[in-house]
C-alpha atoms as a PDB file:
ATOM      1  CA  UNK A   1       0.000   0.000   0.000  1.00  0.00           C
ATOM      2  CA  UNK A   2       1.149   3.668  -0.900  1.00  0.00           C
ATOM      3  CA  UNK A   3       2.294   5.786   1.817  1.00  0.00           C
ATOM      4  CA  UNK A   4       0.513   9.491   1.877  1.00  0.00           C
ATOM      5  CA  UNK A   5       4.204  10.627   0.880  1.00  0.00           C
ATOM      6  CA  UNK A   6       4.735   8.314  -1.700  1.00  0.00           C
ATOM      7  CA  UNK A   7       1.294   9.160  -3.090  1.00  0.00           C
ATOM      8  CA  UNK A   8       2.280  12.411  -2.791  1.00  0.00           C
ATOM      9  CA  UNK A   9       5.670  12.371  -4.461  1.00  0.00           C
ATOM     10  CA  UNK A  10       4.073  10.543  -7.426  1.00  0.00           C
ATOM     11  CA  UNK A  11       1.677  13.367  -7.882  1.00  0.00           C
ATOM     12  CA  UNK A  12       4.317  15.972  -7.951  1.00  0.00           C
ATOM     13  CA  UNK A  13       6.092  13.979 -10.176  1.00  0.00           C
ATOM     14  CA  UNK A  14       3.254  13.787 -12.864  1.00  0.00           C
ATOM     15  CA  UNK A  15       2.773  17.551 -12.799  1.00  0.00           C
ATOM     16  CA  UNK A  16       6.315  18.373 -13.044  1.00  0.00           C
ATOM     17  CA  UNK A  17       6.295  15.820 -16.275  1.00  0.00           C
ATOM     18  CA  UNK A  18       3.307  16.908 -17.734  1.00  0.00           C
ATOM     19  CA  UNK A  19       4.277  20.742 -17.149  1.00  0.00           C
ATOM     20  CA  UNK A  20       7.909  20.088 -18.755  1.00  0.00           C
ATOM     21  CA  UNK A  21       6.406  18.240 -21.485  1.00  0.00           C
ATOM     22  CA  UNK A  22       3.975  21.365 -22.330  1.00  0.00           C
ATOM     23  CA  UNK A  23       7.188  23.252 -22.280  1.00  0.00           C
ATOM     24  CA  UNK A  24       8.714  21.440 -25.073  1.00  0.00           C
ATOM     25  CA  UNK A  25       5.533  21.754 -27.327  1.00  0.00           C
ATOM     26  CA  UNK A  26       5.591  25.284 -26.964  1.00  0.00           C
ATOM     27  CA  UNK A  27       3.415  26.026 -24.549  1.00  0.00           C
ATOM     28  CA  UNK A  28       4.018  28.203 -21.002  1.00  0.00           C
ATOM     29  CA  UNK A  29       2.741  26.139 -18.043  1.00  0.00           C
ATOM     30  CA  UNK A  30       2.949  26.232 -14.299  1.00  0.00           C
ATOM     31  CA  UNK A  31       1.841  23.809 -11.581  1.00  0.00           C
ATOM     32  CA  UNK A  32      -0.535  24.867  -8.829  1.00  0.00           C
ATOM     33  CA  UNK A  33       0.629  21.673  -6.415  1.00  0.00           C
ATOM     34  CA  UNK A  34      -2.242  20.670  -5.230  1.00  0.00           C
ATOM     35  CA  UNK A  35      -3.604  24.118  -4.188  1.00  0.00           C
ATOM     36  CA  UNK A  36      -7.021  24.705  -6.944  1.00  0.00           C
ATOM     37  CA  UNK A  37      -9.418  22.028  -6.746  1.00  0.00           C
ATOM     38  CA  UNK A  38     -10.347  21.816 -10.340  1.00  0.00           C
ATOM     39  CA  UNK A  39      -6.808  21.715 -11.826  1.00  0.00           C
ATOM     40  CA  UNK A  40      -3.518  21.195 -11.493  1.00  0.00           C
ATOM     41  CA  UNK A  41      -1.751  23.031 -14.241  1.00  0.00           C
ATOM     42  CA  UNK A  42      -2.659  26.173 -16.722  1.00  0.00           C
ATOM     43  CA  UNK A  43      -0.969  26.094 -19.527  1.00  0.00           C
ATOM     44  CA  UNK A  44      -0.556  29.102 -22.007  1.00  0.00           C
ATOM     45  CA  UNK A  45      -0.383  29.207 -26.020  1.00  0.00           C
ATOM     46  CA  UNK A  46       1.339  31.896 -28.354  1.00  0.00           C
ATOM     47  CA  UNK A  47      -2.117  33.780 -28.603  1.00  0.00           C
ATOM     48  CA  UNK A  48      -2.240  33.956 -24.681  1.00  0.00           C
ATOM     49  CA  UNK A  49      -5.569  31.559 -24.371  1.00  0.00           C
ATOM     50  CA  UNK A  50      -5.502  29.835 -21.314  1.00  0.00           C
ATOM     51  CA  UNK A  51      -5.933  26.049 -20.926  1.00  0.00           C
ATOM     52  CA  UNK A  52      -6.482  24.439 -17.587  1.00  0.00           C
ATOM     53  CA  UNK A  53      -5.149  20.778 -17.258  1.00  0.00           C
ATOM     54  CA  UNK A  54      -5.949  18.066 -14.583  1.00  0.00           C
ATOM     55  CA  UNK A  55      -3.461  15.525 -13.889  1.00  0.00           C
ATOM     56  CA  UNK A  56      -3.510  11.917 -12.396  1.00  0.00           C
ATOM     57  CA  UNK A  57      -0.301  10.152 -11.783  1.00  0.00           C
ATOM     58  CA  UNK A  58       0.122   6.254 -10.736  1.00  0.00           C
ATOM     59  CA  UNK A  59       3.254   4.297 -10.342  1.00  0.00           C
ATOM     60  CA  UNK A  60       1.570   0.963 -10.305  1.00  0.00           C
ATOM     61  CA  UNK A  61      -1.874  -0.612 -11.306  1.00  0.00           C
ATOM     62  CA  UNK A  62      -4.583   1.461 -12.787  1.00  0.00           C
ATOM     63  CA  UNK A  63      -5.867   4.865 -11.998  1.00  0.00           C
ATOM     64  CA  UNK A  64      -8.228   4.831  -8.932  1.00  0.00           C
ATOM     65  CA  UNK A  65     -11.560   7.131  -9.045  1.00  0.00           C
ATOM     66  CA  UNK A  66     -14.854   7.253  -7.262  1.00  0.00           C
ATOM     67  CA  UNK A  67     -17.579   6.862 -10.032  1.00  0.00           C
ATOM     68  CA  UNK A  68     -19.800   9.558  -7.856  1.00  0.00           C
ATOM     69  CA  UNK A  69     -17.717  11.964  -9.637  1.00  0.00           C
ATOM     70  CA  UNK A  70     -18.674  10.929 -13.236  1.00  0.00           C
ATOM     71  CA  UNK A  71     -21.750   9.619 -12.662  1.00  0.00           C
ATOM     72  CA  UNK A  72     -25.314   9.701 -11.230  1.00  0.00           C
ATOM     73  CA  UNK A  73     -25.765   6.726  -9.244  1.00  0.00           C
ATOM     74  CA  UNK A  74     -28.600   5.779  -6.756  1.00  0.00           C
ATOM     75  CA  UNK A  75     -28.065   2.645  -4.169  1.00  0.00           C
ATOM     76  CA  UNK A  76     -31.209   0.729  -3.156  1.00  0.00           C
ATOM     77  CA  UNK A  77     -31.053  -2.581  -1.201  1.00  0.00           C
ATOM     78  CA  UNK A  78     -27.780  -2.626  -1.413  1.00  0.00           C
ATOM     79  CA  UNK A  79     -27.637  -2.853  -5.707  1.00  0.00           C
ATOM     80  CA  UNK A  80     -26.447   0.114  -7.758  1.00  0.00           C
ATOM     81  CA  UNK A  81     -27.739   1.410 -10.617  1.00  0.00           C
ATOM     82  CA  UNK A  82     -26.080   3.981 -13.157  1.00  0.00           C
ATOM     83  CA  UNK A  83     -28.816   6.695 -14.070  1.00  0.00           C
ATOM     84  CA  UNK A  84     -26.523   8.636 -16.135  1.00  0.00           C
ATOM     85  CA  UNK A  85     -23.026  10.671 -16.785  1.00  0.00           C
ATOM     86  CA  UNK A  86     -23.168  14.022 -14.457  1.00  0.00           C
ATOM     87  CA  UNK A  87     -22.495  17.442 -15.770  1.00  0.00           C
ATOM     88  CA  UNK A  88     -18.342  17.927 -15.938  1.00  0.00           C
ATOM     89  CA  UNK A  89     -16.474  20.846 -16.569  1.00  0.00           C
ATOM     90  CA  UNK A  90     -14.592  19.557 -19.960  1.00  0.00           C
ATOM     91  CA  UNK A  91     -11.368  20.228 -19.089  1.00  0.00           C
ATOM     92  CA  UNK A  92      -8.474  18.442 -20.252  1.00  0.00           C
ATOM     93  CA  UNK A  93      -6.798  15.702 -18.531  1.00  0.00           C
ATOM     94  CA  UNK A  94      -3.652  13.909 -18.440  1.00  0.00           C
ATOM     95  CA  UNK A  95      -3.187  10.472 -16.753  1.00  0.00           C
ATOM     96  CA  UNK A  96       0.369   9.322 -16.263  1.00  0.00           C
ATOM     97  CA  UNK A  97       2.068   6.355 -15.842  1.00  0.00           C
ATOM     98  CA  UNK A  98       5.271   6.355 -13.785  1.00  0.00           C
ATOM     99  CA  UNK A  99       7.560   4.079 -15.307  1.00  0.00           C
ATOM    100  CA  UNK A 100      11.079   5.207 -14.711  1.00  0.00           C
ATOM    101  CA  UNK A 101      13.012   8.017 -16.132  1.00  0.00           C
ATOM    102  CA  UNK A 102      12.298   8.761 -19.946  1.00  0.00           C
ATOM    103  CA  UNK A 103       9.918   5.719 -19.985  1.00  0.00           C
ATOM    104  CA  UNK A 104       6.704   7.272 -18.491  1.00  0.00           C
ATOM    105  CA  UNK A 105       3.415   7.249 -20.393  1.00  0.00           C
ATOM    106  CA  UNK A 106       1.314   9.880 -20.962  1.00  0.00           C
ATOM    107  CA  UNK A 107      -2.638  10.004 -21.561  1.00  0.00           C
ATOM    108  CA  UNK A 108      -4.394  12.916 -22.899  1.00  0.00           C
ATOM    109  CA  UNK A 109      -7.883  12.592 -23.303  1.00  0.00           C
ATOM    110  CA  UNK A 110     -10.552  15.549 -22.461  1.00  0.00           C
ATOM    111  CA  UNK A 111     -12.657  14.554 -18.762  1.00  0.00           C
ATOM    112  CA  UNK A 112     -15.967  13.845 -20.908  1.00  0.00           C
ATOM    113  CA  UNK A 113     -13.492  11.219 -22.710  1.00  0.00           C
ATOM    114  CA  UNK A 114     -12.830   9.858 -18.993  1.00  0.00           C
ATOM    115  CA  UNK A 115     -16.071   9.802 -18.319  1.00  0.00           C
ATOM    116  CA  UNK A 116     -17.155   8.088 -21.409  1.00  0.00           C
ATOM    117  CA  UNK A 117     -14.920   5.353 -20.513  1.00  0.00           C
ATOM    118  CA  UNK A 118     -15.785   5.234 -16.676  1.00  0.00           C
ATOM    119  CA  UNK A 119     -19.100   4.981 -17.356  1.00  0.00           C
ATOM    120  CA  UNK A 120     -19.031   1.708 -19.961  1.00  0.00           C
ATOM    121  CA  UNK A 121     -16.481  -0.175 -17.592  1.00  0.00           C
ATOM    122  CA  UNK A 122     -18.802   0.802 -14.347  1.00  0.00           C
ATOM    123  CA  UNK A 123     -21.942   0.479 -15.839  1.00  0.00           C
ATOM    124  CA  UNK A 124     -20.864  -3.128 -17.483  1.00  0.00           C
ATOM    125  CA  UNK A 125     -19.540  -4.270 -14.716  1.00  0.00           C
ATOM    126  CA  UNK A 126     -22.539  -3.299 -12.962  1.00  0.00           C
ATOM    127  CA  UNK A 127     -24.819  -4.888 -15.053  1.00  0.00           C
ATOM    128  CA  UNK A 128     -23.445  -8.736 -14.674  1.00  0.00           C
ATOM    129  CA  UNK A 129     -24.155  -9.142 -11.142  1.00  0.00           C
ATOM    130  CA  UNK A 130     -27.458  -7.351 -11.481  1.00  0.00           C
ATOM    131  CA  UNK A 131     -26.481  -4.194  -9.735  1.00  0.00           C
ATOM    132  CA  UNK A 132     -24.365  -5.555  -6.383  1.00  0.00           C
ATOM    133  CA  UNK A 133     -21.031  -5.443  -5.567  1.00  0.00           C
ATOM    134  CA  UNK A 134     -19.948  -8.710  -4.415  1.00  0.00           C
ATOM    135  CA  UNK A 135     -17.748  -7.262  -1.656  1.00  0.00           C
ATOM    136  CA  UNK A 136     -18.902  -3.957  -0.453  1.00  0.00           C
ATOM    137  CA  UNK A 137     -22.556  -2.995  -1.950  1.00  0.00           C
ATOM    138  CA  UNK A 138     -21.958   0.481  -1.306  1.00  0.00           C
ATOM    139  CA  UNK A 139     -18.280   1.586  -2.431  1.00  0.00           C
ATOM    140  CA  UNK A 140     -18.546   3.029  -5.652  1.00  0.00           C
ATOM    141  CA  UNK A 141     -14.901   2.851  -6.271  1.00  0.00           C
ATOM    142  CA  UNK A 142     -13.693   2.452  -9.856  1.00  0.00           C
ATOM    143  CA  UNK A 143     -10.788   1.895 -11.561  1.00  0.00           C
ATOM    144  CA  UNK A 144      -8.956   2.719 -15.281  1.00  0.00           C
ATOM    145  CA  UNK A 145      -6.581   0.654 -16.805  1.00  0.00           C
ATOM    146  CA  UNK A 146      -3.551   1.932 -19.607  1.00  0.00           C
ATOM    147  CA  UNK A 147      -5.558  -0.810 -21.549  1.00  0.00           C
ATOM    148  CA  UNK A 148      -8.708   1.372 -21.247  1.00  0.00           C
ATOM    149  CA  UNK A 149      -6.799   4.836 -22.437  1.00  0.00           C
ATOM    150  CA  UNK A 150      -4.865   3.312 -25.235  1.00  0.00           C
ATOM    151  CA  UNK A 151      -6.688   5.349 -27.776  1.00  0.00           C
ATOM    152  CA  UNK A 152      -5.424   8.606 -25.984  1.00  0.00           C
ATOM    153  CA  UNK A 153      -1.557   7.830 -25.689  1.00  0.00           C
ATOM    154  CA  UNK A 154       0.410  10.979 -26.283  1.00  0.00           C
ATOM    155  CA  UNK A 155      -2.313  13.059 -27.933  1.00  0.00           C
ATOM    156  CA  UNK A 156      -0.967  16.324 -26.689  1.00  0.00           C
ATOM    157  CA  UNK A 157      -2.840  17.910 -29.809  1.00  0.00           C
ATOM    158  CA  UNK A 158      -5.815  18.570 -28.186  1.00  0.00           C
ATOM    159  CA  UNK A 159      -4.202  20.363 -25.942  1.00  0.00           C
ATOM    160  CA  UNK A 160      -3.566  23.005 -28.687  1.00  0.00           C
ATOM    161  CA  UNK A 161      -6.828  22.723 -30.195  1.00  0.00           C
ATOM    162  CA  UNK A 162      -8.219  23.990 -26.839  1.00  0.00           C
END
C-alpha cells in the first residue's frame, strides 16, 4: 500500500512531467501543487488563451476514481444502478504512468473522454451481477486501466486545439 508521501511524491512527479512536457511543445505552463481544486496546471499558447489541465499520476496498477464523480448513481437494497453521466467541466486531462526516467506514459484525453470510458467499464460491470457489488454494496470505487486509455496515448494535440 502507498504511503501518503509516496502518493504524494508521485503526484508531484506527474505535474512536473506533464508541465515540462507542455514546455517542449511550446506552450508556457505552471503547476498549482495541489492548491485549486479543479486543476492542477494552466498552460498558455502563443495567442495567450488559457488552458487548464488536470493531472492523475500512478506508479503501479490502474488509476483509482470514485464513479460519484462521473456519474449519477442511486443505491437501493444494497444494488447500484447507473442513471446517467453528471455534468463535468470539460477540461483536459492527463493520466500518467510512472515508469522510470524517460519511460513514463502519458494520456491525454478531455474529462468527458474519462467519463465516457468510466461509465461503460462501471456500468458493465454493474450490469453482470445485477447491480451488487460482491464485496462492499456500497463503495462506488472504480478503476482505469492503460488498456482502457490506449486510444489517448500521447495526444498532446488537443491540448492546442483547446
Amino acid at each position: 500500500m502507498a504511503t501518503g508521501r509516496s502518493m504524494q511524491l508521485a503526484k508531484q512527479v506527474g505535474e512536473y512531467l506533464v508541465s515540462a512536457e507542455l514546455c517542449r511543445r511550446g506552450l508556457i505552463s505552471t503547476t498549482f501543487t495541489g492548491n485549486v481544486p479543479t486543476f492542477d496546471i494552466l498552460a498558455i499558447n502563443q495567442q495567450f488563451e488559457t488552458v487548464p489541465i488536470q493531472v492523475k499520476a500512478k506508479k503501479t496498477g490502474s488509476w483509482q476514481f470514485d464513479a460519484t464523480n462521473f456519474l449519477d448513481i442511486s443505491l437501493s437494497n444494497e444494488s447500484q444502478t447507473v442513471n446517467g453521466k453528471k455534468e463535468l467541466t470539460d477540461i483536459i486531462c492527463v493520466l500518467v504512468a510512472l515508469k522510470g526516467q524517460n519511460r513514463d506514459d502519458f494520456y491525454v484525453c478531455r474529462m468527458r473522454d474519462l467519463q465516457d470510458i468510466i461509465y461503460r467499464s462501471y456500468k458493465g460491470w454493474l450490469d453482470k451481477p445485477g447491480g451488487k457489488r460482491p464485496r462492499n454494496p456500497k463503495t462506488t470505487h472504480c478503476a482505469v486501466s492503460e488498456f482502457n486509455l490506449k486510444d489517448h496515448k500521447d495526444k498532446w494535440d488537443i491540448i492546442a486545439k483547446s
